[in-house]
C-alpha atoms as a PDB file:
ATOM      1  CA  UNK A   1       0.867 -27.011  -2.566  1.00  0.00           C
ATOM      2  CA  UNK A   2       2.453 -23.602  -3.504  1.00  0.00           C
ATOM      3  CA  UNK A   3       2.207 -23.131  -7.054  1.00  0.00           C
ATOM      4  CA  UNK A   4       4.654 -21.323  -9.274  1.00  0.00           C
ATOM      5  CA  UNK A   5       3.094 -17.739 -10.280  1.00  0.00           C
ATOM      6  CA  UNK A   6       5.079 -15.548 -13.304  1.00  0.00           C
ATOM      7  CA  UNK A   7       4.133 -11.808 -13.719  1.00  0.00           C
ATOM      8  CA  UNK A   8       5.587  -9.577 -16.185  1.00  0.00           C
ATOM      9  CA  UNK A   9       9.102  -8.568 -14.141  1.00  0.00           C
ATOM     10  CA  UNK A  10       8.705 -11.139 -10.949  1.00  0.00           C
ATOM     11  CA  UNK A  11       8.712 -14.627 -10.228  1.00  0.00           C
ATOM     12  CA  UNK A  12       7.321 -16.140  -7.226  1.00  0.00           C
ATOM     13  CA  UNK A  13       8.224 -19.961  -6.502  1.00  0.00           C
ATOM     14  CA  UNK A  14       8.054 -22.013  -2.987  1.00  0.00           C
ATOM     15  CA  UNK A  15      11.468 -21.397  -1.211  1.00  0.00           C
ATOM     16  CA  UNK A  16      14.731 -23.883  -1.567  1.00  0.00           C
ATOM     17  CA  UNK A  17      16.846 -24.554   1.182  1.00  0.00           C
ATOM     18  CA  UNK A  18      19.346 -22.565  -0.216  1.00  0.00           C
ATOM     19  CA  UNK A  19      17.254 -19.455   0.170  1.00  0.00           C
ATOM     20  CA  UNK A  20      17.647 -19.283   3.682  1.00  0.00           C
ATOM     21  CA  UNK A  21      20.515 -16.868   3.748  1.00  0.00           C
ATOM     22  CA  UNK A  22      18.032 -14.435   1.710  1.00  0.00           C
ATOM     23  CA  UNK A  23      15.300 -14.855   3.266  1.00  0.00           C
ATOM     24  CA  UNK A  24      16.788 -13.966   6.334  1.00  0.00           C
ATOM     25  CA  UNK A  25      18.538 -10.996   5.362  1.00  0.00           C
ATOM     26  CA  UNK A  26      14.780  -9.517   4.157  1.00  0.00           C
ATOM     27  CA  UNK A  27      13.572 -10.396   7.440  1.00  0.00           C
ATOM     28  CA  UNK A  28      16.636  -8.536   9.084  1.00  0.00           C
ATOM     29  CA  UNK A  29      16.224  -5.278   6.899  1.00  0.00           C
ATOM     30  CA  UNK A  30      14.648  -2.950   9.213  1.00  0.00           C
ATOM     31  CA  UNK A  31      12.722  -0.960   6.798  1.00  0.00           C
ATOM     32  CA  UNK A  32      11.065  -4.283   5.950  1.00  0.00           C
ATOM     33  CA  UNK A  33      10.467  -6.064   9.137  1.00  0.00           C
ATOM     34  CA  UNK A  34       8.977  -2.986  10.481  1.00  0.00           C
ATOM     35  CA  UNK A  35       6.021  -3.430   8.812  1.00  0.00           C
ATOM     36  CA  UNK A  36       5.872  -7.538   9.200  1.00  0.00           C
ATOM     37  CA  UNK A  37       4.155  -9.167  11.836  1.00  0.00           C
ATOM     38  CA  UNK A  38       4.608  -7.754  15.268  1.00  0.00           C
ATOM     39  CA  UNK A  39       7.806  -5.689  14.228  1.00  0.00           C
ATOM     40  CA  UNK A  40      11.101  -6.757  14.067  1.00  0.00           C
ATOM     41  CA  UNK A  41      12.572 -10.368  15.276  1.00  0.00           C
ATOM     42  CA  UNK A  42      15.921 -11.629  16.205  1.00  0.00           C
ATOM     43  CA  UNK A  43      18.196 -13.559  13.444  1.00  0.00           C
ATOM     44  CA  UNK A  44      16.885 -16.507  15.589  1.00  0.00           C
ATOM     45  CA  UNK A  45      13.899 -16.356  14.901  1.00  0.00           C
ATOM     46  CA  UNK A  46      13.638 -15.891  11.281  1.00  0.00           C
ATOM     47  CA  UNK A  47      15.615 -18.359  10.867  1.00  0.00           C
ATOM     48  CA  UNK A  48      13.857 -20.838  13.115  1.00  0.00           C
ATOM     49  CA  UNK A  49      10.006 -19.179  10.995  1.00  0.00           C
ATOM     50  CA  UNK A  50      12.076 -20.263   7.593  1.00  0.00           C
ATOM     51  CA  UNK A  51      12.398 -23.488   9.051  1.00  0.00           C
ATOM     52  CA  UNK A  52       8.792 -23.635   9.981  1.00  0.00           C
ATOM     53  CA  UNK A  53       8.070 -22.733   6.002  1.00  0.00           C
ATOM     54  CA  UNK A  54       9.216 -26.574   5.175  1.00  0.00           C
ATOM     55  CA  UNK A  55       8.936 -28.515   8.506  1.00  0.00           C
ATOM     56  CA  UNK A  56       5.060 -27.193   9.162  1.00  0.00           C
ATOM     57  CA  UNK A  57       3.661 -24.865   6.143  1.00  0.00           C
ATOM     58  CA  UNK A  58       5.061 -27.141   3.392  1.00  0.00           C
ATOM     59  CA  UNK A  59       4.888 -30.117   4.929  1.00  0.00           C
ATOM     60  CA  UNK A  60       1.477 -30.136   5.975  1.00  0.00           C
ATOM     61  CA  UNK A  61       0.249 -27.867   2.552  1.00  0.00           C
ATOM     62  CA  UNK A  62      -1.233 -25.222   5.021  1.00  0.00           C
ATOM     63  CA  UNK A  63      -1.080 -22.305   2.837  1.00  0.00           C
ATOM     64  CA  UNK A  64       0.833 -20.695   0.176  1.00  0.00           C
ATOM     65  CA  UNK A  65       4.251 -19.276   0.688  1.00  0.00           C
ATOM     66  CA  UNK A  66       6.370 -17.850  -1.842  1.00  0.00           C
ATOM     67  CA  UNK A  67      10.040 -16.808  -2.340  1.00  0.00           C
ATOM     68  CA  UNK A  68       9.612 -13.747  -4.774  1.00  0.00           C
ATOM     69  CA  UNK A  69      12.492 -13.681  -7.875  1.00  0.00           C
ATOM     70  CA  UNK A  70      12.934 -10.968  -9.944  1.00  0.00           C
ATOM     71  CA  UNK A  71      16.050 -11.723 -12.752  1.00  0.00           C
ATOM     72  CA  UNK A  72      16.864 -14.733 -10.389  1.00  0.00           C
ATOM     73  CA  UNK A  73      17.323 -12.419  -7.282  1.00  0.00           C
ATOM     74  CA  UNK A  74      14.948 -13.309  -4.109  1.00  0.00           C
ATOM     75  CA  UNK A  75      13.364  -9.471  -3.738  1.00  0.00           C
ATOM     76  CA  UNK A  76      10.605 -10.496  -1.512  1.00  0.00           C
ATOM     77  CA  UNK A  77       8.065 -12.626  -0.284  1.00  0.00           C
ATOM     78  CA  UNK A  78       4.352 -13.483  -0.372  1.00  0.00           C
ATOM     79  CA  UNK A  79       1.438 -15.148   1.412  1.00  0.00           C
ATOM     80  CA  UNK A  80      -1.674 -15.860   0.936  1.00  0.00           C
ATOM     81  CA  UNK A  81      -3.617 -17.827   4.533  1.00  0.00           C
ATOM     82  CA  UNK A  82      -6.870 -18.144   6.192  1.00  0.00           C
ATOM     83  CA  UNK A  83      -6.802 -16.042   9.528  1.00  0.00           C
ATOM     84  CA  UNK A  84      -8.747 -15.498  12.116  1.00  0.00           C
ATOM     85  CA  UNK A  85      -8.134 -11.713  12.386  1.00  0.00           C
ATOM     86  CA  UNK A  86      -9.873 -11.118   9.068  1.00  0.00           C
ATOM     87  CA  UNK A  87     -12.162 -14.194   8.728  1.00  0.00           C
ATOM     88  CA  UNK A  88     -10.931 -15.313   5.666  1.00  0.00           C
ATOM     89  CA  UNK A  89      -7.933 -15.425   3.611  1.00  0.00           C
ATOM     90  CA  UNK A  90      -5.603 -12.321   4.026  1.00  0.00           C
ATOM     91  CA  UNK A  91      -2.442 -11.256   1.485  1.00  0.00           C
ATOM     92  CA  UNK A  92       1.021 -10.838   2.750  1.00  0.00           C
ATOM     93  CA  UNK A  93       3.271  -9.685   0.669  1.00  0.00           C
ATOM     94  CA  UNK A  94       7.142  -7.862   1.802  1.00  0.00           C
ATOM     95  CA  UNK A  95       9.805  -6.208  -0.949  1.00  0.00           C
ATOM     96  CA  UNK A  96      13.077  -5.778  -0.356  1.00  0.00           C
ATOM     97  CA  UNK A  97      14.033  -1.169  -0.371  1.00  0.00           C
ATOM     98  CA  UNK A  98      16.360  -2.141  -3.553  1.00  0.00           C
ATOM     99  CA  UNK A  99      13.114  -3.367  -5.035  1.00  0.00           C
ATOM    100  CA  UNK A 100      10.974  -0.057  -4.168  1.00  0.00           C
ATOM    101  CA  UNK A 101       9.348   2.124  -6.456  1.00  0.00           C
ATOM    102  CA  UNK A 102       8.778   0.114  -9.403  1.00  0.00           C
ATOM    103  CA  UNK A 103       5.454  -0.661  -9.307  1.00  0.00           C
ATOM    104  CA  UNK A 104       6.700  -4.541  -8.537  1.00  0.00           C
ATOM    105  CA  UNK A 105       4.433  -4.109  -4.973  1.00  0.00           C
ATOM    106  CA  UNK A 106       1.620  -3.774  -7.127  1.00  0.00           C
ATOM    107  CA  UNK A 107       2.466  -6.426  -9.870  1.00  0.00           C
ATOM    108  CA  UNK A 108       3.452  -8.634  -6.889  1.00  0.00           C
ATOM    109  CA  UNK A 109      -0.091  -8.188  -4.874  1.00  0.00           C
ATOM    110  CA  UNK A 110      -2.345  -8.166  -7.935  1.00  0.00           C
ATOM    111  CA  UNK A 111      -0.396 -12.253  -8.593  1.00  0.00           C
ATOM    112  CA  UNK A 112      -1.234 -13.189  -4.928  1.00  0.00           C
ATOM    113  CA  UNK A 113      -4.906 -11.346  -4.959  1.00  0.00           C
ATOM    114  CA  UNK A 114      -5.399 -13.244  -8.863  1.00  0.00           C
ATOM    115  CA  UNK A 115      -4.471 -16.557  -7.210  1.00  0.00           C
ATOM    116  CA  UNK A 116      -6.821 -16.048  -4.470  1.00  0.00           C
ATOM    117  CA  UNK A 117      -9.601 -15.600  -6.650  1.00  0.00           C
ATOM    118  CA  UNK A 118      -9.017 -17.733  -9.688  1.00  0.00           C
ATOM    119  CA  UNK A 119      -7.561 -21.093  -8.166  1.00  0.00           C
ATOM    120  CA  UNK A 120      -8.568 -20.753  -4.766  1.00  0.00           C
ATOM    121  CA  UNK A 121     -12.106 -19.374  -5.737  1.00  0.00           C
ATOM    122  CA  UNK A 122     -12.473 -16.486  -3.420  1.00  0.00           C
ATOM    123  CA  UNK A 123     -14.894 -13.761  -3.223  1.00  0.00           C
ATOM    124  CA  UNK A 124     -12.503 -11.724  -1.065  1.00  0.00           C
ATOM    125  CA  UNK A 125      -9.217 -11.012   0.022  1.00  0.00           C
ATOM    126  CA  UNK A 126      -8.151  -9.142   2.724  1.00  0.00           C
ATOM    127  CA  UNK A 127      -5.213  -7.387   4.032  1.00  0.00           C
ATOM    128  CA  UNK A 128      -3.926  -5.737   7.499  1.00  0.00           C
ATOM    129  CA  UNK A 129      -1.743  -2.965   7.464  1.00  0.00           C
ATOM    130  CA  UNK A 130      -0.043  -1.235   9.936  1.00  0.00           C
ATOM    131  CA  UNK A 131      -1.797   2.329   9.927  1.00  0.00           C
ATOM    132  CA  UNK A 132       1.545   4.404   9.615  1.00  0.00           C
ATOM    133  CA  UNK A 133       2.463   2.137   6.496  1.00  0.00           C
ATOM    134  CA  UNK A 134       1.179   4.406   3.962  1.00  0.00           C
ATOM    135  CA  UNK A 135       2.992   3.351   1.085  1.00  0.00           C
ATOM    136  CA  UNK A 136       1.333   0.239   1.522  1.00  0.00           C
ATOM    137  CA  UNK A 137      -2.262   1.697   2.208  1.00  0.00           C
ATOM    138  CA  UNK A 138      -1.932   3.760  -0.567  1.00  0.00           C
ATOM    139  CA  UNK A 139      -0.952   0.549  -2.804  1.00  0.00           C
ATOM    140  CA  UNK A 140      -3.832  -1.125  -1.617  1.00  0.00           C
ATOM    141  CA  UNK A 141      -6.311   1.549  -1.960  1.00  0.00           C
ATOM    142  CA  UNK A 142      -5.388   2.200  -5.793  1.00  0.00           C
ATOM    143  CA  UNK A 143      -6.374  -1.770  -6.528  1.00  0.00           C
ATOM    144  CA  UNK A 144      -9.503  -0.867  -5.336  1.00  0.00           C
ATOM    145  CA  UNK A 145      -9.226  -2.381  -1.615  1.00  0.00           C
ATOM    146  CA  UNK A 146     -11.672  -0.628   0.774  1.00  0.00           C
ATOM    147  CA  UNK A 147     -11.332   0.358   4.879  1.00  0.00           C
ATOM    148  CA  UNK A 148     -13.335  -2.586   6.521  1.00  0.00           C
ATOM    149  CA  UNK A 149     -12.061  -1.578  10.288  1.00  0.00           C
ATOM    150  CA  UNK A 150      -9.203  -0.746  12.733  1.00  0.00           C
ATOM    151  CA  UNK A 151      -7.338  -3.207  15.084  1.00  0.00           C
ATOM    152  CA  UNK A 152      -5.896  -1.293  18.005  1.00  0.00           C
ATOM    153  CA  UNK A 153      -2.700  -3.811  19.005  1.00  0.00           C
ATOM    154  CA  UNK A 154      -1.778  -4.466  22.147  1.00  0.00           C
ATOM    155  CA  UNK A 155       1.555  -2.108  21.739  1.00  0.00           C
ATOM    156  CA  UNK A 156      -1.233   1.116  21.001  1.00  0.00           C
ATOM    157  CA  UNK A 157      -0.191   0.998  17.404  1.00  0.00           C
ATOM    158  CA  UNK A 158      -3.289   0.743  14.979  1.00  0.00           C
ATOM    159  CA  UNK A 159      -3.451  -1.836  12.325  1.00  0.00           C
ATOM    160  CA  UNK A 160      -6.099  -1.554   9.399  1.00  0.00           C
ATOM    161  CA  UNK A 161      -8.222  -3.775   7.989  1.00  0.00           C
ATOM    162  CA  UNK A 162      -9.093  -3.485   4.256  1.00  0.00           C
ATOM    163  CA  UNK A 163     -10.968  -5.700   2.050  1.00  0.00           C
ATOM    164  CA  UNK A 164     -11.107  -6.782  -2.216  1.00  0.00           C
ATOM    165  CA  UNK A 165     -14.364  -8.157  -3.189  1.00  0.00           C
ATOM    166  CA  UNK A 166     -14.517  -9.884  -6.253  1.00  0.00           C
END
C-alpha cells in the first residue's frame, strides 16, 4: 500500500480519480516527459498508464506510486519499484517546470530514498537517468549517489546508472 509521506514544502499521497486531468497534463509537458520512460507518449497513453496506477499497481499493491502536492497543487510524481534494469529497487521521481529550482527535486527524492530505506529496509536505491539530464545527475550526485554503469538504449541515447548505499 502507498503510504502518505509529508516533507517540509511537499506532500506526496496515492492518486484520486480526480487527479487524472493533472496527471496527464505532467505527462504531456514536454520538458517533463522527455526525461520519463522512453520519451514522450500520446494523451492515450498516459491516460490509459493512470489507469493502470489503480486497475494493476494499486490493486494488486505492486509498488509505491505517489501523486506529489505542494499547497494542494499536484507538482509531480514519484516511484519507488523493484526492476530488473538495476536489480533492485530504483527511484522515480518527475516535477512539473513551475515547480523547478526550489530545491523541491531534492526534498522530493530524499522522501522517496528515506522510505526506501526506513520502511522498506533497503541497503540501496538506485536510479537511471538519461545521460543528457544533467539537472537531474547533478541532483543525484550532491545526495551522495555514485556512477554504477551506462545503459546504451536501443534509440543510441545513453542512460546512467547510479546507486545510494545506505
Amino acid at each position: 500500500m502507498t503510504p502518505t509521506l509529508r516533507t517540509e514544502r511537499l506532500l506526496l499521497e496515492p492518486y484520486a480519480p480526480e487527479d487524472e486531468e493533472d496527471f496527464v497534463a505532467l505527462f504531456q509537458d514536454a520538458k517533463v516527459s522527455r526525461w520519463m520512460g522512453d520519451g514522450p507518449s500520446s494523451e492515450a497513453e498516459d491516460r490509459a498508464l493512470f489507469g493502470r496506477v489503480f486497475t494493476k499497481v494499486y490493486a494488486q499493491d505492486l509498488f509505491a506510486v505517489w501523486a506529489v502536492r505542494r499547497d494542494g497543487r499536484l507538482v509531480g510524481h514519484a516511484e519507488i519499484k523493484r526492476t530488473d534494469t538495476v536489480d533492485g529497487h530504483e527511484i522515480i521521481y518527475a516535477l512539473a517546470p513551475t515547480a523547478w529550482g526550489s530545491g523541491l527535486g531534492t526534498e522530493l527524492a530524499r522522501a522517496v530514498i528515506a522510505h526506501g530505506f526506513d520502511t522498506l529496509g533497503l541497503d540501496e536505491v538506485h536510479a537511471t537517468v538519461a545521460a543528457a539530464n544533467e539537472a537531474s545527475l547533478t541532483l543525484l550526485d550532491r545526495m551522495g549517489f555514485a556512477y554504477v554503469r551506462d545503459i546504451e538504449e536501443d534509440d543510441g541515447s545513453t542512460t546512467r546508472v547510479l546507486t545510494l548505499r545506505r
